[in-house]
N, C-alpha and C. Protein backbone atom coordinates (compact mmCIF):
# COMPACT_ATOMS: atom_id res chain seq x y z
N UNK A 1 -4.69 9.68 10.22
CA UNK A 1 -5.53 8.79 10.97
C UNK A 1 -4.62 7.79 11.69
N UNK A 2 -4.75 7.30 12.88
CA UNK A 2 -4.09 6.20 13.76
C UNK A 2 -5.24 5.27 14.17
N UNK A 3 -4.69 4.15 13.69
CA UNK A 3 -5.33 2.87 13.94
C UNK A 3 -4.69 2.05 15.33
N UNK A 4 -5.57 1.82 16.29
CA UNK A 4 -4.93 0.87 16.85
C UNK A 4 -5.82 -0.36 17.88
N UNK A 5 -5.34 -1.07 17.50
CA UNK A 5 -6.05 -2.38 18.07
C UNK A 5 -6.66 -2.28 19.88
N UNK A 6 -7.27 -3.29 19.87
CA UNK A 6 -7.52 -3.32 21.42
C UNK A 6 -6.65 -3.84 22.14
N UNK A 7 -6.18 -5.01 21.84
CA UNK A 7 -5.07 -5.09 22.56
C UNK A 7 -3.59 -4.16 22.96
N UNK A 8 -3.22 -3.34 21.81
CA UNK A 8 -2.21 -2.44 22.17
C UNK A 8 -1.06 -2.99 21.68
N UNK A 9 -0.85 -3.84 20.61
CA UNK A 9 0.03 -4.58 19.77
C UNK A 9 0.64 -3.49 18.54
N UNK A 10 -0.07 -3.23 18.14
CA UNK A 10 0.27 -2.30 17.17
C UNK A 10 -0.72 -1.02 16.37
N UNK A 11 0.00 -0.42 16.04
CA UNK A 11 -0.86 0.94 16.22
C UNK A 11 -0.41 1.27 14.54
N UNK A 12 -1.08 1.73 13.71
CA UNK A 12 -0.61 2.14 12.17
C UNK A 12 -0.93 3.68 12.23
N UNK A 13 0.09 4.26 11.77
CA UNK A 13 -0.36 5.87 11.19
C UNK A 13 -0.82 5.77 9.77
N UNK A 14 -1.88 6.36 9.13
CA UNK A 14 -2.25 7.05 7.42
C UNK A 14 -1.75 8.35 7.40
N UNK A 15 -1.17 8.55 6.54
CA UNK A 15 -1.20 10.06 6.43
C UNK A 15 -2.20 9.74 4.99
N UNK A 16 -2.09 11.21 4.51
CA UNK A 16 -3.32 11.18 3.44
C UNK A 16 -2.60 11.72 1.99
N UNK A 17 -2.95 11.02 1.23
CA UNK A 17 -1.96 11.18 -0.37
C UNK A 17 -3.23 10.62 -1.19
N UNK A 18 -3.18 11.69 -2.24
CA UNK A 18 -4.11 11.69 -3.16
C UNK A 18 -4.27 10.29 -4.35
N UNK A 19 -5.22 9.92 -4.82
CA UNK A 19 -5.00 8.69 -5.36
C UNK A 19 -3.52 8.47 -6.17
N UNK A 20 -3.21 9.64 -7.36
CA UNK A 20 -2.21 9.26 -8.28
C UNK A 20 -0.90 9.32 -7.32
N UNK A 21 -0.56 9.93 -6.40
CA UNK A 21 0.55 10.06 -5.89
C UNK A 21 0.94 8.68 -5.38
N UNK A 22 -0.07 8.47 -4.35
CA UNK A 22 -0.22 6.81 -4.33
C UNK A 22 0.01 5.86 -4.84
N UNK A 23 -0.66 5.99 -6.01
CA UNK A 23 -0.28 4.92 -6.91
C UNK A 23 1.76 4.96 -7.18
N UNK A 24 2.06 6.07 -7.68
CA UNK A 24 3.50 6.05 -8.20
C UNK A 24 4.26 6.20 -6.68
N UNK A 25 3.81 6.07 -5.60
CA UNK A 25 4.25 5.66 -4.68
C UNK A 25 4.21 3.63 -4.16
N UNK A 26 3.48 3.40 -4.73
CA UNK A 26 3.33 1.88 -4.85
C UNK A 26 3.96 1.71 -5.75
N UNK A 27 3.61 2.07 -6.76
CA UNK A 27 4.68 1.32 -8.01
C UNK A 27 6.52 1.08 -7.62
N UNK A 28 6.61 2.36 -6.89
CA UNK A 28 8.13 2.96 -6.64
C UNK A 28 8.31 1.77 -5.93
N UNK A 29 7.41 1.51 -4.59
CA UNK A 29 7.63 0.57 -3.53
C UNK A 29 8.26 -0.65 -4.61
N UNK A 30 7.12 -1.30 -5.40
CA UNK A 30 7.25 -2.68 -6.23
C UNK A 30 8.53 -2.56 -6.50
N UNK A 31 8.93 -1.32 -7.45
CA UNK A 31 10.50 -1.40 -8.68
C UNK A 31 11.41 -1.37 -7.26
N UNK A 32 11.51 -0.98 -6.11
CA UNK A 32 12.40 -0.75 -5.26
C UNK A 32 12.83 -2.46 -4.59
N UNK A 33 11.20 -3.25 -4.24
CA UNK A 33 11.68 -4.81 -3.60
C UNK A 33 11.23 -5.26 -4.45
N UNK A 34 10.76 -5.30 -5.46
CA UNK A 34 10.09 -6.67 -6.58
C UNK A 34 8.89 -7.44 -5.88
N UNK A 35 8.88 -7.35 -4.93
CA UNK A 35 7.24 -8.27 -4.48
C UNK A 35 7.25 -7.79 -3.20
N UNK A 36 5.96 -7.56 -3.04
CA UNK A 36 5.37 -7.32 -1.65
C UNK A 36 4.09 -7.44 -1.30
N UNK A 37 3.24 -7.71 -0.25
CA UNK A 37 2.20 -7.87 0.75
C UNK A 37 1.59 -6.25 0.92
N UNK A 38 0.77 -6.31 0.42
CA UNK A 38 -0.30 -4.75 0.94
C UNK A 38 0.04 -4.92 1.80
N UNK A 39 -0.28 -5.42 2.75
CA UNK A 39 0.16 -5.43 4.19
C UNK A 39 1.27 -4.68 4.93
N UNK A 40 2.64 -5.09 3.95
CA UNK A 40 4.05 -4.36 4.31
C UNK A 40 3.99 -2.74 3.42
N UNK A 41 3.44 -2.81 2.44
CA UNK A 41 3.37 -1.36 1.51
C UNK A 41 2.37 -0.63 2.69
N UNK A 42 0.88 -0.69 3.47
CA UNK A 42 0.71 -0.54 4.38
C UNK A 42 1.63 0.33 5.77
N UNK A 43 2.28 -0.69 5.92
CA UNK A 43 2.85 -0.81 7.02
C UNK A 43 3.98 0.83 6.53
N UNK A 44 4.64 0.25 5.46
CA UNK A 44 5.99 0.95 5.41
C UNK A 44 5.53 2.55 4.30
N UNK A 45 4.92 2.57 3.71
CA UNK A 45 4.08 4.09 3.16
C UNK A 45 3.46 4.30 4.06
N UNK A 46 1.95 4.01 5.45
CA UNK A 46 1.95 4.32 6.12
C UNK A 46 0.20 4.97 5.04
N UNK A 47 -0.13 4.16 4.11
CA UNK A 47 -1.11 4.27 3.38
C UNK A 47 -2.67 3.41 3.83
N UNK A 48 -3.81 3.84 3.26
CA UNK A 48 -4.43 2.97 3.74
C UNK A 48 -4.97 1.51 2.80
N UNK A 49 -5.06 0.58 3.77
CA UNK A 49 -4.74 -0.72 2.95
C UNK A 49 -5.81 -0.85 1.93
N UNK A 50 -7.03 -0.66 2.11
CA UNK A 50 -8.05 -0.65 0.70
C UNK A 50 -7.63 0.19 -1.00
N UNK A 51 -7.17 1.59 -0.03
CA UNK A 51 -6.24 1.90 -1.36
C UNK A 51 -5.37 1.83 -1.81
N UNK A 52 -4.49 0.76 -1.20
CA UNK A 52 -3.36 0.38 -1.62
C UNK A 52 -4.42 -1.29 -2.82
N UNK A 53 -5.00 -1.66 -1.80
CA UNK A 53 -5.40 -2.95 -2.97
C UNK A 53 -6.39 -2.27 -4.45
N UNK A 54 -6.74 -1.62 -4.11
CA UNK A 54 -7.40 -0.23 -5.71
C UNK A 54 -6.52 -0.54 -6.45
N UNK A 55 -5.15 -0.01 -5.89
CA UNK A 55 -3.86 0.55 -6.56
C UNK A 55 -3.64 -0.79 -7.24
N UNK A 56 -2.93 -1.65 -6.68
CA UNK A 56 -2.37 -2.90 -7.17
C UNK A 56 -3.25 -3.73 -7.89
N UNK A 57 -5.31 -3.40 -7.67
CA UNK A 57 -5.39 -4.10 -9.05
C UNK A 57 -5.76 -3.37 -9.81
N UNK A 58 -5.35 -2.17 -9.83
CA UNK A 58 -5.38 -1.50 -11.46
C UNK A 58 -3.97 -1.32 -11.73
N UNK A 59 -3.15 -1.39 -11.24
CA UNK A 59 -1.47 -1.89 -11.63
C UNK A 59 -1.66 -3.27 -12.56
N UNK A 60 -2.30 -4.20 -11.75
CA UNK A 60 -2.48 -5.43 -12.35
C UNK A 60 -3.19 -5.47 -13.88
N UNK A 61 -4.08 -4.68 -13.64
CA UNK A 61 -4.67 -4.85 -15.18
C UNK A 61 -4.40 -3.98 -15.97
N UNK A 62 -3.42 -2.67 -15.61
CA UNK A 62 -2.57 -2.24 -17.01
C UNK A 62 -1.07 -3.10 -17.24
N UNK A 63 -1.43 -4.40 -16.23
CA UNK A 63 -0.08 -5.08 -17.03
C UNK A 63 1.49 -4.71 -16.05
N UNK A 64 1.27 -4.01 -15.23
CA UNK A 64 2.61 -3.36 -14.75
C UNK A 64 3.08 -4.46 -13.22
N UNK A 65 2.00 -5.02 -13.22
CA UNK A 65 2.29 -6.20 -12.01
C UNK A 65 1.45 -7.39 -12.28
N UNK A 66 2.39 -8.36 -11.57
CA UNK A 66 1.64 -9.69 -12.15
C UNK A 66 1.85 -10.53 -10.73
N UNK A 67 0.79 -11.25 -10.31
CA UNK A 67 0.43 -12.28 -9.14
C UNK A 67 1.40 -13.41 -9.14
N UNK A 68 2.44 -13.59 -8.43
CA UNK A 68 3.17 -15.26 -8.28
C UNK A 68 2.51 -16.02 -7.75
């Protein structure tokens, strides 16, 4: 899927990855920079941002990430 604004600023590709892959693709992201913005995990997996926030709060509540 390609997202892109009206203005013509920026344009996002999804490709499509099944929930669990996802997830240990987020996690990987976290252990790789230690903190990040859905936004940039978004941006740089190229995932879509609702299931990236799924992901991170059920990361959050088995404990494997925690909110600064």
């Amino acid at each position: 899927m390609v997202i892109s604004n009206t203005t013509g600023r920026k344009t996002i590709k999804y490709r499509h990855a099944d929930y669990e892959t996802a997830k240990k693709e987020v996690r990987g992201y976290f252990q790789g920079r230690g903190e990040a913005y859905p936004s940039e995990i978004e941006e740089d997996l190229e995932l879509d941002y609702k299931l990236i926030c799924q992901i991170v709060e059920e990361l959050k509540r088995e404990g494997r990430l925690e909110v600064l």
